[in-house]
Every structure is written in structure tokens, then in C-alpha cells.
PDB file of N, CA and C in Angstrom:
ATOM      1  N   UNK A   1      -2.171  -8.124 -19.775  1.00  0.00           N
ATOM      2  CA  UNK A   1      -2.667  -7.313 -18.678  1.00  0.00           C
ATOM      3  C   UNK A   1      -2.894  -5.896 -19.207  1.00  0.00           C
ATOM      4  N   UNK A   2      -3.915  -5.257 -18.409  1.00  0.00           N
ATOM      5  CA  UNK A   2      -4.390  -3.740 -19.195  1.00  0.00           C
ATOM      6  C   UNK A   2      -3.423  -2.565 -18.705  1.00  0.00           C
ATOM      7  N   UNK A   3      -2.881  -1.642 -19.196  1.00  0.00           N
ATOM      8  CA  UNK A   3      -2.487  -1.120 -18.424  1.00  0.00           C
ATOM      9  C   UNK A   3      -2.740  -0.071 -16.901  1.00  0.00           C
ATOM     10  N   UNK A   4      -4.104   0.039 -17.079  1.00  0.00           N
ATOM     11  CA  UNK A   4      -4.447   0.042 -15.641  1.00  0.00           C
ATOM     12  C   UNK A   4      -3.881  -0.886 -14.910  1.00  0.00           C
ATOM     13  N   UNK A   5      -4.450  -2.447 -14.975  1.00  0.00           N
ATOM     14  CA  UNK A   5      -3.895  -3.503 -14.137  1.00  0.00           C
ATOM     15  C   UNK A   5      -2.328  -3.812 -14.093  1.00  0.00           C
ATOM     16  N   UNK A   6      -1.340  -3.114 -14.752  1.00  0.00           N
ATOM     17  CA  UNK A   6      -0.202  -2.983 -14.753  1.00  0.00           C
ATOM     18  C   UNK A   6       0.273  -2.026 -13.940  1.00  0.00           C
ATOM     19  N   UNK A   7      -0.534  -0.552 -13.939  1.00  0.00           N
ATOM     20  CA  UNK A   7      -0.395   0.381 -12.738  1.00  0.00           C
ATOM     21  C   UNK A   7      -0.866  -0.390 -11.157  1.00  0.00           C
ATOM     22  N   UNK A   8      -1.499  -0.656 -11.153  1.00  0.00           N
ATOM     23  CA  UNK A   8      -2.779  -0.990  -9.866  1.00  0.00           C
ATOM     24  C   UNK A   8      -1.323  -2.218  -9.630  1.00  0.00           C
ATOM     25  N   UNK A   9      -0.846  -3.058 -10.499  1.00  0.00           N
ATOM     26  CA  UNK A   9       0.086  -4.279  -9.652  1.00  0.00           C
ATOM     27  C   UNK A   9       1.080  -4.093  -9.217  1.00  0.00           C
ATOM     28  N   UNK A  10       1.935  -2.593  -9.992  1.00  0.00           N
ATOM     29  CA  UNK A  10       3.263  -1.572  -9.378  1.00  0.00           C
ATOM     30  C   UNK A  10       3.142  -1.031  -8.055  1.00  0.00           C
ATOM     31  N   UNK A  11       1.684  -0.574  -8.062  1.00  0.00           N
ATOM     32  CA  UNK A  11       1.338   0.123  -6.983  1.00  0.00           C
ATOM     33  C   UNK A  11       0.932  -0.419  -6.001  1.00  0.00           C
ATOM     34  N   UNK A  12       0.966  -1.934  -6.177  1.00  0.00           N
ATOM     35  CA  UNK A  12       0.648  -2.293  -4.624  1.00  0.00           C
ATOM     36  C   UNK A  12       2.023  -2.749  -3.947  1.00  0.00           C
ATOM     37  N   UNK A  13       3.450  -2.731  -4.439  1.00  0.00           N
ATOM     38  CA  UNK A  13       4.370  -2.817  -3.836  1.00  0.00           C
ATOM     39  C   UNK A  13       4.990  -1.894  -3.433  1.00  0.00           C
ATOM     40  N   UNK A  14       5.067  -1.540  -2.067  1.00  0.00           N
ATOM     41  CA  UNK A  14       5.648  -0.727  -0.954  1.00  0.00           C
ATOM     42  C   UNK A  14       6.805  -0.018  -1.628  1.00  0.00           C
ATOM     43  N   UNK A  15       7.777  -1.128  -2.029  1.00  0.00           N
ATOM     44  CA  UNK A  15       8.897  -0.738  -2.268  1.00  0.00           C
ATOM     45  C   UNK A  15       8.995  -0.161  -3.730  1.00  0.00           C
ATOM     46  N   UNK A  16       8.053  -0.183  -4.776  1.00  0.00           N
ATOM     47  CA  UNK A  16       7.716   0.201  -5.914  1.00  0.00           C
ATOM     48  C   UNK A  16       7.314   1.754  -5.898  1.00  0.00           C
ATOM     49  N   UNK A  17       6.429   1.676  -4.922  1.00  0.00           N
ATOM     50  CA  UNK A  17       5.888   2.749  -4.786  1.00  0.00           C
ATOM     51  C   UNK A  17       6.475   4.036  -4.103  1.00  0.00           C
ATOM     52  N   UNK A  18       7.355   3.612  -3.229  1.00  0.00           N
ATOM     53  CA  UNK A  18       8.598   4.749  -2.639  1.00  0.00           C
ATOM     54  C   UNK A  18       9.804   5.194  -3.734  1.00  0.00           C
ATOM     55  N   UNK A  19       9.888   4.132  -4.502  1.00  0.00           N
ATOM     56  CA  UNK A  19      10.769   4.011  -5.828  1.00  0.00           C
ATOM     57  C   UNK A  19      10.544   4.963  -6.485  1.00  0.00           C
ATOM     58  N   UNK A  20       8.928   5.119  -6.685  1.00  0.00           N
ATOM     59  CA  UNK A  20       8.618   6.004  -7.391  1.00  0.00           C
ATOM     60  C   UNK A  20       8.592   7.408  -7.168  1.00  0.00           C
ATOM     61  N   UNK A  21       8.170   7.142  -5.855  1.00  0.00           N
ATOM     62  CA  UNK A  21       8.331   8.952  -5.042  1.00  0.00           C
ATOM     63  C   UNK A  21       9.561   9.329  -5.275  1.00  0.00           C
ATOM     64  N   UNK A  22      10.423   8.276  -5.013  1.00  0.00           N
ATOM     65  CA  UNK A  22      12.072   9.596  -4.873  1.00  0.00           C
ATOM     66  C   UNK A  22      12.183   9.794  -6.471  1.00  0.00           C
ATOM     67  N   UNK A  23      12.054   9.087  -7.536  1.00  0.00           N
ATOM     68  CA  UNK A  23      12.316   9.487  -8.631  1.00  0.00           C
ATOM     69  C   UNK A  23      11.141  10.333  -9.754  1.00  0.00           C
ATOM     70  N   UNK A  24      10.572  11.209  -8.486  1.00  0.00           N
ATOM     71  CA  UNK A  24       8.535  11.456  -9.314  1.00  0.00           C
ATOM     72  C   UNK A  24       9.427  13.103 -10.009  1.00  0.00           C
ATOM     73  N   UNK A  25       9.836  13.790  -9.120  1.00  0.00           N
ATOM     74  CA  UNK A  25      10.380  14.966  -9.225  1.00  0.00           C
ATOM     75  C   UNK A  25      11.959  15.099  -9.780  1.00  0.00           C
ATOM     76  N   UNK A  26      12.336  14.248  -9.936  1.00  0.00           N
ATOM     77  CA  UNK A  26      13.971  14.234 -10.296  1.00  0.00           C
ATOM     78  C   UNK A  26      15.007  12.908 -10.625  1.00  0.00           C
ATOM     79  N   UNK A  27      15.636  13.040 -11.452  1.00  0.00           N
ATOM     80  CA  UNK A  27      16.361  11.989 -11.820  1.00  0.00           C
ATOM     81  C   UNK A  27      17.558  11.111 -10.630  1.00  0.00           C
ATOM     82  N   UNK A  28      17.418   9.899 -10.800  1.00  0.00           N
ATOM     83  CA  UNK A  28      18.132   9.674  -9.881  1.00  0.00           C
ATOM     84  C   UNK A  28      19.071   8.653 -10.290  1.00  0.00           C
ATOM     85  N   UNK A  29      20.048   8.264 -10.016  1.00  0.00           N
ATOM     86  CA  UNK A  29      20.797   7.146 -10.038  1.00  0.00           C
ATOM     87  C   UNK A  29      20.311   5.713  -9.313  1.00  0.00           C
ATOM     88  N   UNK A  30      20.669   4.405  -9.762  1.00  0.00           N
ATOM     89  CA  UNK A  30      20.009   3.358  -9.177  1.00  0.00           C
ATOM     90  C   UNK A  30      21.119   3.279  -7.745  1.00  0.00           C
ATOM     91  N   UNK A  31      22.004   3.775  -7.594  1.00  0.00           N
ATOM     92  CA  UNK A  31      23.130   3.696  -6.123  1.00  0.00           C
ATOM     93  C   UNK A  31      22.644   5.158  -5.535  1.00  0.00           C
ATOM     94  N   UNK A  32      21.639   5.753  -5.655  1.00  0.00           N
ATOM     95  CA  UNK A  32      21.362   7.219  -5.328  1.00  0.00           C
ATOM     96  C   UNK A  32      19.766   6.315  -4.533  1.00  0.00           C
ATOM     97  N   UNK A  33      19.301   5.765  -5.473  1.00  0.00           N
ATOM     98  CA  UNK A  33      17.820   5.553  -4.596  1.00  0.00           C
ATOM     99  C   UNK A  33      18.219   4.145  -3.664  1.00  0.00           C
ATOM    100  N   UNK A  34      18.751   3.277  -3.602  1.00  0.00           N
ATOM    101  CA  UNK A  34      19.791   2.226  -3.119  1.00  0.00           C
ATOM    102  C   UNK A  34      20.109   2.638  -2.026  1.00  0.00           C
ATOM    103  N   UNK A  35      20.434   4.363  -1.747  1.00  0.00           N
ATOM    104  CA  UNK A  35      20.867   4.826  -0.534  1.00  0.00           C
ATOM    105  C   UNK A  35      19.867   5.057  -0.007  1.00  0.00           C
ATOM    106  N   UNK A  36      18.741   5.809  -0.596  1.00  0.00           N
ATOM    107  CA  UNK A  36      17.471   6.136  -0.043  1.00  0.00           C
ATOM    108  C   UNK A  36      16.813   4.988   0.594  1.00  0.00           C
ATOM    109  N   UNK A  37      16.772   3.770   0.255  1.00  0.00           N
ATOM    110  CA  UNK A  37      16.487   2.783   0.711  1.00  0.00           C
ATOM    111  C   UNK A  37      17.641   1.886   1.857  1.00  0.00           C
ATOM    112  N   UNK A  38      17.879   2.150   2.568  1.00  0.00           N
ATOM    113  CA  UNK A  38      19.522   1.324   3.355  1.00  0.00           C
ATOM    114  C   UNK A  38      18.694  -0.246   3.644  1.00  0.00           C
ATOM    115  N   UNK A  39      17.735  -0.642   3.727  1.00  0.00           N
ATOM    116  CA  UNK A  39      17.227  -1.942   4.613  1.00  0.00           C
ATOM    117  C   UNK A  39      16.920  -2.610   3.227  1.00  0.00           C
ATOM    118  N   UNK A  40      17.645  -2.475   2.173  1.00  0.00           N
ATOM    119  CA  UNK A  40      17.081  -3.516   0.560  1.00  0.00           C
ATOM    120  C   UNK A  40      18.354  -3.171   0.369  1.00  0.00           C
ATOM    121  N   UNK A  41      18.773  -4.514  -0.318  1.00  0.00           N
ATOM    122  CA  UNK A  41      19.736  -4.935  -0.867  1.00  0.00           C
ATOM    123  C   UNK A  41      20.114  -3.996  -2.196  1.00  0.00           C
ATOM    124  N   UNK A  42      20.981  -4.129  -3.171  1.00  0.00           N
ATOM    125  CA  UNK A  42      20.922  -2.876  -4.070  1.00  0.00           C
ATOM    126  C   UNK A  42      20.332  -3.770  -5.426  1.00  0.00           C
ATOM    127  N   UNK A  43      21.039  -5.514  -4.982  1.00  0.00           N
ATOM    128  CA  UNK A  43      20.441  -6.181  -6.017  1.00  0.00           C
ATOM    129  C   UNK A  43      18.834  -6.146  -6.383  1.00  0.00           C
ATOM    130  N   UNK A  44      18.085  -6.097  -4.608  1.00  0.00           N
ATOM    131  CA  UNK A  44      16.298  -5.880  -4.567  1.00  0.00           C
ATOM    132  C   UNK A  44      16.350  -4.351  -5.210  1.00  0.00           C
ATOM    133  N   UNK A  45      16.656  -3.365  -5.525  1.00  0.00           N
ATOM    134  CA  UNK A  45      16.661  -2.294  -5.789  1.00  0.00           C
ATOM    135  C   UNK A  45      16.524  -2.554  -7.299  1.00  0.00           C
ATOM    136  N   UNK A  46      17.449  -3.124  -7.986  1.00  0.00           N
ATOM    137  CA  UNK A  46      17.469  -2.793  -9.370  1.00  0.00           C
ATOM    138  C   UNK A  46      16.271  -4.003  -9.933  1.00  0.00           C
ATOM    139  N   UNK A  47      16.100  -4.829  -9.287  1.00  0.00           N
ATOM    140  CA  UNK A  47      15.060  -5.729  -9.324  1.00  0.00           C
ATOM    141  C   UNK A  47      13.533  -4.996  -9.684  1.00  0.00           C
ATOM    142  N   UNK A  48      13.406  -4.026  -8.643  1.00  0.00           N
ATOM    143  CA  UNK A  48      11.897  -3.216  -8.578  1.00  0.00           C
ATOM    144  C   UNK A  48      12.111  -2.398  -9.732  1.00  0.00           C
ATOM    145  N   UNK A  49      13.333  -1.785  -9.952  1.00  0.00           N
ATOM    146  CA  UNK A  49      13.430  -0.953 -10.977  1.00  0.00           C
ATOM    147  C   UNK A  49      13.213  -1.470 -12.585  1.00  0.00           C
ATOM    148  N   UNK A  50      13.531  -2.933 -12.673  1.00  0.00           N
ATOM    149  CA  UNK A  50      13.378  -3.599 -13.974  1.00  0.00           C
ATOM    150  C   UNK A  50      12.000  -3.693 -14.426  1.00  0.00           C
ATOM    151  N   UNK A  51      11.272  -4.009 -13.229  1.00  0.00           N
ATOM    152  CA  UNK A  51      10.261  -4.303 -13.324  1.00  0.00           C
ATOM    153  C   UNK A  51       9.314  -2.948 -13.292  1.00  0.00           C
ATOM    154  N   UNK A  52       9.924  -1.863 -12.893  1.00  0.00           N
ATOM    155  CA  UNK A  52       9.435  -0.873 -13.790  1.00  0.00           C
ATOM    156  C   UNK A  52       9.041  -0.565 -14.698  1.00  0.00           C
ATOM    157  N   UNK A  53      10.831  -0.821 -14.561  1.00  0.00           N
ATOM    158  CA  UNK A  53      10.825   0.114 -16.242  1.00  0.00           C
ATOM    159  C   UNK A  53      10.354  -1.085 -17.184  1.00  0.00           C
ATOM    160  N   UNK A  54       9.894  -2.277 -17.388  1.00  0.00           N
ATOM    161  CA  UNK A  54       9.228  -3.025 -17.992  1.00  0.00           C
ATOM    162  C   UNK A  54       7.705  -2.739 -18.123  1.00  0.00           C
ATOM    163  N   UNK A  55       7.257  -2.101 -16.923  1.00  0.00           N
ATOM    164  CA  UNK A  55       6.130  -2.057 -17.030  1.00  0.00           C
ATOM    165  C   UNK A  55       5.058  -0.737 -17.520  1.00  0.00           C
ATOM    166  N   UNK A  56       6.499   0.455 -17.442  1.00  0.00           N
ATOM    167  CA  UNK A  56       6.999   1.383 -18.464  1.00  0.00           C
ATOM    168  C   UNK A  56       6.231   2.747 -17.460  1.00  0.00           C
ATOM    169  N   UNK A  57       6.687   2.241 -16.162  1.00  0.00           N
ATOM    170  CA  UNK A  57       6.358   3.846 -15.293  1.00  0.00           C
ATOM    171  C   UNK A  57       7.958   4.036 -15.039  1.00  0.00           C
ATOM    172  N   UNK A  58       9.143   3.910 -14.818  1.00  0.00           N
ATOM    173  CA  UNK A  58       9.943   4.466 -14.989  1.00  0.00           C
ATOM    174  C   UNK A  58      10.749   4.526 -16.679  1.00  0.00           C
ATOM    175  N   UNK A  59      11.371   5.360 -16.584  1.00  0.00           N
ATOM    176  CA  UNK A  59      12.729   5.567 -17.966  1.00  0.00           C
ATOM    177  C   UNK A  59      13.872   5.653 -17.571  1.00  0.00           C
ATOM    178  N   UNK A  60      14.888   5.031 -18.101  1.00  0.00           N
ATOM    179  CA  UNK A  60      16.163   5.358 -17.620  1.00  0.00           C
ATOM    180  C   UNK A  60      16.703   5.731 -18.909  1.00  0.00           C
ATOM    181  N   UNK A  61      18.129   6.560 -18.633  1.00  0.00           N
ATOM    182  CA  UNK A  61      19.149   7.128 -19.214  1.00  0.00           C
ATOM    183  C   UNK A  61      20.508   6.624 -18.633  1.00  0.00           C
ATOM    184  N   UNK A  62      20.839   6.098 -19.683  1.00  0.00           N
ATOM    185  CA  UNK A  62      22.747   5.772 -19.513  1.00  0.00           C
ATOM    186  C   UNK A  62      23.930   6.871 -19.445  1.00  0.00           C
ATOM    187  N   UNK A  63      24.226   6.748 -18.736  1.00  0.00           N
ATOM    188  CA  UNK A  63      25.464   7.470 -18.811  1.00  0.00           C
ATOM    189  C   UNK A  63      26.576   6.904 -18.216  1.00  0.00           C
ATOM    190  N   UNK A  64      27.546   6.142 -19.527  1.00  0.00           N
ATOM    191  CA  UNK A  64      28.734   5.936 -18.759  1.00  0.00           C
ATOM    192  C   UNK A  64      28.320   4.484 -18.359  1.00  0.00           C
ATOM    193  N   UNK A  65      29.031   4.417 -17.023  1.00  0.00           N
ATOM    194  CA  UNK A  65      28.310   2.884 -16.319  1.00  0.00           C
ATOM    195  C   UNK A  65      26.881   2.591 -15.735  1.00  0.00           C
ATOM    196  N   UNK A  66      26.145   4.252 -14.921  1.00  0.00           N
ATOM    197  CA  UNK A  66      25.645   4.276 -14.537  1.00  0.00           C
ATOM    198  C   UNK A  66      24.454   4.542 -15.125  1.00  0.00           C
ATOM    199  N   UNK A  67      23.041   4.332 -15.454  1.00  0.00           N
ATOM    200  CA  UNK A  67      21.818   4.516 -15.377  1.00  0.00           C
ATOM    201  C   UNK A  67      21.277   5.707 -14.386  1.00  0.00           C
ATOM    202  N   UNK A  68      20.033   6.222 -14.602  1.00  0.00           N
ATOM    203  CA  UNK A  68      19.556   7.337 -13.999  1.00  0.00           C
ATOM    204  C   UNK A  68      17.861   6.629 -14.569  1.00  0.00           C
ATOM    205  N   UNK A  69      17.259   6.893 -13.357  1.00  0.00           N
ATOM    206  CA  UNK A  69      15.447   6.750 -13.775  1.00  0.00           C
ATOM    207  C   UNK A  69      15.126   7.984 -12.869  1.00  0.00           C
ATOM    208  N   UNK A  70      13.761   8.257 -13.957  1.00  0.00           N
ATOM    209  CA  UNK A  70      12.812   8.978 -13.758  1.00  0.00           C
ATOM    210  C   UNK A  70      11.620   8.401 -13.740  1.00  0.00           C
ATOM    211  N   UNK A  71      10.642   9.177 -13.062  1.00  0.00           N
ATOM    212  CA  UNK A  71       9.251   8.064 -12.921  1.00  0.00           C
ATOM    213  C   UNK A  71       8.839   8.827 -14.381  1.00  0.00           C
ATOM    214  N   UNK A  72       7.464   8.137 -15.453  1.00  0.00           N
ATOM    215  CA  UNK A  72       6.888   8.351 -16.307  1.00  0.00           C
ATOM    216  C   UNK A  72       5.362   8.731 -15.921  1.00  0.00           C
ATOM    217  N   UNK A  73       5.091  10.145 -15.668  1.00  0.00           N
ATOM    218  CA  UNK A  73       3.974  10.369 -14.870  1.00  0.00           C
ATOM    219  C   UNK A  73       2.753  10.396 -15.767  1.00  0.00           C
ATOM    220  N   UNK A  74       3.259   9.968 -17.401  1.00  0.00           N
ATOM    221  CA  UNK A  74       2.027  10.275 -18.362  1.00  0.00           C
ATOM    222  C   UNK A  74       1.402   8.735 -18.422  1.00  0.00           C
ATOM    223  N   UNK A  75       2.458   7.916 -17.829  1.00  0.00           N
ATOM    224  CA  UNK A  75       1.896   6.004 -17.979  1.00  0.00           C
ATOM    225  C   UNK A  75       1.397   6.093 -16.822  1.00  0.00           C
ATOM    226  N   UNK A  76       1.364   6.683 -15.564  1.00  0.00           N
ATOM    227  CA  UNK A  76       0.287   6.430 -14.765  1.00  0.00           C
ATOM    228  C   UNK A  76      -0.832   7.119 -14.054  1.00  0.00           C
ATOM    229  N   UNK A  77      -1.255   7.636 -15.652  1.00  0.00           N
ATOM    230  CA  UNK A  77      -2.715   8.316 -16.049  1.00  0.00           C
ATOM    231  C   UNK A  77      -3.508   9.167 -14.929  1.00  0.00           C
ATOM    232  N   UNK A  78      -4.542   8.669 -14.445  1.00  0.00           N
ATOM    233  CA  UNK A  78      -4.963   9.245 -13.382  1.00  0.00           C
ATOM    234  C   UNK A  78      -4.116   8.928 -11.831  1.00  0.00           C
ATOM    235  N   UNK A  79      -3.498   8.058 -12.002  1.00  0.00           N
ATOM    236  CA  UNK A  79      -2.841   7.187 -10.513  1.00  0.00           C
ATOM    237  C   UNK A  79      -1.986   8.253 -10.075  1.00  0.00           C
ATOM    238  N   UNK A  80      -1.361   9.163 -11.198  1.00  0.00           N
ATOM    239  CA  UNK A  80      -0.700   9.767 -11.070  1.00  0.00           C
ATOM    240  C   UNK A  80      -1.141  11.287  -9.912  1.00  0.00           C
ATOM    241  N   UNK A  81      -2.187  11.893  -9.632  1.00  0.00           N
ATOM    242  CA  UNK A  81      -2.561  12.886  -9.396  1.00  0.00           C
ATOM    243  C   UNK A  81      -2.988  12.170  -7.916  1.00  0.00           C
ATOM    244  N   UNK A  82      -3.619  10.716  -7.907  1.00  0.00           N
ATOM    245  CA  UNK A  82      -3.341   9.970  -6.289  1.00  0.00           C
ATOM    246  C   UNK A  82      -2.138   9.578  -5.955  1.00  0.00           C
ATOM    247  N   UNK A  83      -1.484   9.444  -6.299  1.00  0.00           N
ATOM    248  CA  UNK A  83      -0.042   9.794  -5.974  1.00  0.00           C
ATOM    249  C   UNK A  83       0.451  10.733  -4.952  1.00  0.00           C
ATOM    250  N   UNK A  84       0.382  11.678  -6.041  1.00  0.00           N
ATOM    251  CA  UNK A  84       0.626  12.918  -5.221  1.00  0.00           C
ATOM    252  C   UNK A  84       0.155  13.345  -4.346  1.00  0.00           C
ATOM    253  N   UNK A  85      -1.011  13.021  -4.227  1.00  0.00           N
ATOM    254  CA  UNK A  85      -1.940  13.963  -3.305  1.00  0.00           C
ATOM    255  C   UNK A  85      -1.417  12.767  -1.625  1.00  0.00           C
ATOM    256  N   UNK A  86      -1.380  11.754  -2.110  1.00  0.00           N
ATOM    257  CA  UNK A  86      -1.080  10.832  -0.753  1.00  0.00           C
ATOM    258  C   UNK A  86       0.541  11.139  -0.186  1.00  0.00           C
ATOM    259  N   UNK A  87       1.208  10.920  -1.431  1.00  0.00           N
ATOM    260  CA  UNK A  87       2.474  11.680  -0.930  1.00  0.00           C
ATOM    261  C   UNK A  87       2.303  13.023  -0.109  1.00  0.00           C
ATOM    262  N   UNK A  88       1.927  13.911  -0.157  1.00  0.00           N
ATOM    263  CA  UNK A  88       1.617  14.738   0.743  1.00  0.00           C
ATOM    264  C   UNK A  88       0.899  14.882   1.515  1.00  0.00           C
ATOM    265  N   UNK A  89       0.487  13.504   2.063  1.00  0.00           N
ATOM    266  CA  UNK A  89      -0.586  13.547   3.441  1.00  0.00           C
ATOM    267  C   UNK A  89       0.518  13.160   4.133  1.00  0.00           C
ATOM    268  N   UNK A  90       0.623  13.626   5.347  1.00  0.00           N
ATOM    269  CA  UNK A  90       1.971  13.512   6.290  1.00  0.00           C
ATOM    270  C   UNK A  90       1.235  11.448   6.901  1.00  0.00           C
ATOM    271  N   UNK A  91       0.621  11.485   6.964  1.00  0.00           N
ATOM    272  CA  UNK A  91      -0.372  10.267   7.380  1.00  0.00           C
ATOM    273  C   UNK A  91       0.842   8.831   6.637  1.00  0.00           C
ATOM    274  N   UNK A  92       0.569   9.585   5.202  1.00  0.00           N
ATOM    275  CA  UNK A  92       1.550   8.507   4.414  1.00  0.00           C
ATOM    276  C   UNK A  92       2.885   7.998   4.640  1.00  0.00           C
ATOM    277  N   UNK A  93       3.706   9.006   5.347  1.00  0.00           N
ATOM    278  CA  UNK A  93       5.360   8.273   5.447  1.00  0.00           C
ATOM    279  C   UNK A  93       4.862   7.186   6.834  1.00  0.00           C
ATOM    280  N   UNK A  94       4.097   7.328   7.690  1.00  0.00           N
ATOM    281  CA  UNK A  94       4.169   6.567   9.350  1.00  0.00           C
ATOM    282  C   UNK A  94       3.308   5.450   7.760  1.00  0.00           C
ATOM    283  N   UNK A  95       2.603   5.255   7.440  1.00  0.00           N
ATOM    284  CA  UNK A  95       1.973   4.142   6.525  1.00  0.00           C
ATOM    285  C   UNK A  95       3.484   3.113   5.794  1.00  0.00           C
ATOM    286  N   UNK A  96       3.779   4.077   4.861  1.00  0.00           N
ATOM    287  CA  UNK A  96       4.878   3.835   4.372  1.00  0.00           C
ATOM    288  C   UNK A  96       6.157   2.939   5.084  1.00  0.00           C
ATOM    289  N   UNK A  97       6.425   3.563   6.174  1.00  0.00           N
ATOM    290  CA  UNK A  97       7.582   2.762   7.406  1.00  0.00           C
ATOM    291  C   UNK A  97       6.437   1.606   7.580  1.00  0.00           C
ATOM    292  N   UNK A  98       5.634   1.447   7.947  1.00  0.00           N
ATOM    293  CA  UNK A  98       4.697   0.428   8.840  1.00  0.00           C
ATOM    294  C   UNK A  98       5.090  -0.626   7.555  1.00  0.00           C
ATOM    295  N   UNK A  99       4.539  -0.179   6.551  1.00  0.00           N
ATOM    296  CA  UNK A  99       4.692  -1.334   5.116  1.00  0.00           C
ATOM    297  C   UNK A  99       5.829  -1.608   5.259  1.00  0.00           C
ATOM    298  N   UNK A 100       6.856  -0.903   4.833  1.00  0.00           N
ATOM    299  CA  UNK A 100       8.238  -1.529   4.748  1.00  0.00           C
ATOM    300  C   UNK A 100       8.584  -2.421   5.507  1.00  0.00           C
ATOM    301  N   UNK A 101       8.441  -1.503   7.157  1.00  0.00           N
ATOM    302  CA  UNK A 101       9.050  -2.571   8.320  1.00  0.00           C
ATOM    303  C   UNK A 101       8.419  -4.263   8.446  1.00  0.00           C
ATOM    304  N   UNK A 102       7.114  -3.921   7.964  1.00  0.00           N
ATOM    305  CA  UNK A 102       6.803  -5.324   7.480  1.00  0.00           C
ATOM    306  C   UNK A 102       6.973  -6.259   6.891  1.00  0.00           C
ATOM    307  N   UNK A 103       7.453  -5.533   5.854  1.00  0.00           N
ATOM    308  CA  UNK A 103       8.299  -6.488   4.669  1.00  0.00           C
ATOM    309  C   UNK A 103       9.432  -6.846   4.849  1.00  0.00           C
ATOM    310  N   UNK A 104       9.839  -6.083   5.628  1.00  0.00           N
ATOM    311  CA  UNK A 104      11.281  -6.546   5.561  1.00  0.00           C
ATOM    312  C   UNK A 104      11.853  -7.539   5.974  1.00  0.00           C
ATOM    313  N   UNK A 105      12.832  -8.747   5.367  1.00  0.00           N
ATOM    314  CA  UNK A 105      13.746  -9.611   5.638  1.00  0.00           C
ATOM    315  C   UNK A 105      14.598  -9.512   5.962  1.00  0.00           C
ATOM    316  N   UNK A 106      15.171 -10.211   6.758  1.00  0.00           N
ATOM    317  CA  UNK A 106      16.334 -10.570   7.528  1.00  0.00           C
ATOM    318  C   UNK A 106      16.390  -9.742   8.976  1.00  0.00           C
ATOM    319  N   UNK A 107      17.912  -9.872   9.041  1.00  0.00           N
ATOM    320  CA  UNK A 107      17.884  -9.392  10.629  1.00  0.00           C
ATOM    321  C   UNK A 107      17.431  -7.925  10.563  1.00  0.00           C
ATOM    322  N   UNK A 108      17.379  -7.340  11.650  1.00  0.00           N
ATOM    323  CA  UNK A 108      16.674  -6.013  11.649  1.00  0.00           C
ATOM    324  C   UNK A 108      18.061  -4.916  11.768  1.00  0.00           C
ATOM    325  N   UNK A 109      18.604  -3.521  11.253  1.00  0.00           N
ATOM    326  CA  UNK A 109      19.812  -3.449  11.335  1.00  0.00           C
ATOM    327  C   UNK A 109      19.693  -2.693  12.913  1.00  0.00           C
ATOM    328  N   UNK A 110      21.109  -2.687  13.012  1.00  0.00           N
ATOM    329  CA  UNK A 110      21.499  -2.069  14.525  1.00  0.00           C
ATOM    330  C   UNK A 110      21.245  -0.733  14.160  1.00  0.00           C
ATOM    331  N   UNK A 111      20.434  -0.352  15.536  1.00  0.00           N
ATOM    332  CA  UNK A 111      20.776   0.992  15.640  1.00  0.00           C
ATOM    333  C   UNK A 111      21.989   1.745  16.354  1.00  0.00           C
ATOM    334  N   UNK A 112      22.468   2.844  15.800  1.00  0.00           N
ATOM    335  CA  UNK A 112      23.653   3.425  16.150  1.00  0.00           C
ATOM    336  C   UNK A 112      23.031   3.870  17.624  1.00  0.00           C
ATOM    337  N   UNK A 113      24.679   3.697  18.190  1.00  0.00           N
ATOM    338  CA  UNK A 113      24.458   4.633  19.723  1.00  0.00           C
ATOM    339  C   UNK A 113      25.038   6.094  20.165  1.00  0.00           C
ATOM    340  N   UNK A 114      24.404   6.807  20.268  1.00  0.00           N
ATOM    341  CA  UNK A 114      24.804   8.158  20.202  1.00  0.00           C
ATOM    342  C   UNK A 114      26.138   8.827  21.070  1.00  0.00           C
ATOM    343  N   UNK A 115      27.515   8.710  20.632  1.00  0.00           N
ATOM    344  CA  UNK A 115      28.278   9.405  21.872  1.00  0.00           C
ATOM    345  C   UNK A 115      27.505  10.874  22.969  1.00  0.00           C
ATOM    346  N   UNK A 116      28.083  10.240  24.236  1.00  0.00           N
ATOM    347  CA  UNK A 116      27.501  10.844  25.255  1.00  0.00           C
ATOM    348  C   UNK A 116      29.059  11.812  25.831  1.00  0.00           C
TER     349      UNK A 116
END
């Protein structure tokens, strides 16, 4: 596969692609973006992340027990500058929830009830 078509197949998963936002600007831990995500399992978490970093838009760093990724903004060439620019269309997070909530398996979680 080319690596365009390696970007273009990262990028059509929802959950790949939010992966990438929280880690575009800063390093993160795989139990740090795990939180960012609460409705995916942590096992689906490190799953998207393998397949990242296989496909070589994230890098990770060890430390200790834990791993840390960063996205690799020079492997996704021009994708990279649409990226960004969509990340900052406010348009994108109501897109973003719509995808997810779609995807998502299993039961739906409870929402908390607010003391009155």
C-alpha cells in the first residue's frame, strides 16, 4: 500500500483520527488518551494505537512501564495541514460525536444524575 493510501485508511477511522488530535500537539500516555476516550475499551485504545504506530503516524517513547505517543506530522504530508484546519472548524467536534456515537458498541453508558 502507498503511503498516501496508508494515510487516507488511518484517516477514515473516527477513532484513529481523534487519537490523533489529542496526541497532534503533545505527548501523551496510552491510559492518558484511554481517558480521553471513556466509551472504548483501553484494550480498543492500544489496538488503534498499534496500528498506528505501524503505519508510522504515531511514535512512541518508553518510559518505565508506560509508553507515551506523539502523532508524526511529517508522515502525514499534506493530510497534515487538513487536519488541522478541520480540527478547528467548531462544525468538526458535533461531526466527530455523531461518528463515534455511531460506532459505538455495546450498551450506551449511564448518564450521571445531578444532586439537587
Amino acid at each position: 500500500m502507498s503511503s498516501q493510501a496508508t494515510v487516507l485508511a488511518a484517516l477514515a477511522s473516527p477513532r484513529r483520527r481523534e487519537i490523533l488530535r489529542l496526541v497532534w500537539k503533545e505527548e501523551l500516555s496510552a491510559g492518558t488518551i484511554h481517558r480521553a476516550m471513556p466509551d472504548v475499551t483501553f484494550g480498543a485504545v492500544s489496538l488503534q494505537l498499534r496500528s498506528l504506530l505501524e503505519d508510522g503516524l504515531v511514535e512512541a517513547r518508553a518510559e518505565s512501564r508506560r509508553r507515551f505517543y506523539r502523532a508524526r506530522r511529517e508522515a502525514l504530508g499534506t493530510f497534515a495541514e487538513v487536519l488541522e484546519r478541520m480540527w478547528d472548524d467548531k462544525l468538526w467536534g458535533l461531526k466527530l460525536e455523531a461518528e463515534l456515537e455511531g460506532s459505538r458498541r455495546g450498551p450506551r453508558p449511564r448518564r450521571r444524575r445531578r444532586k439537587t
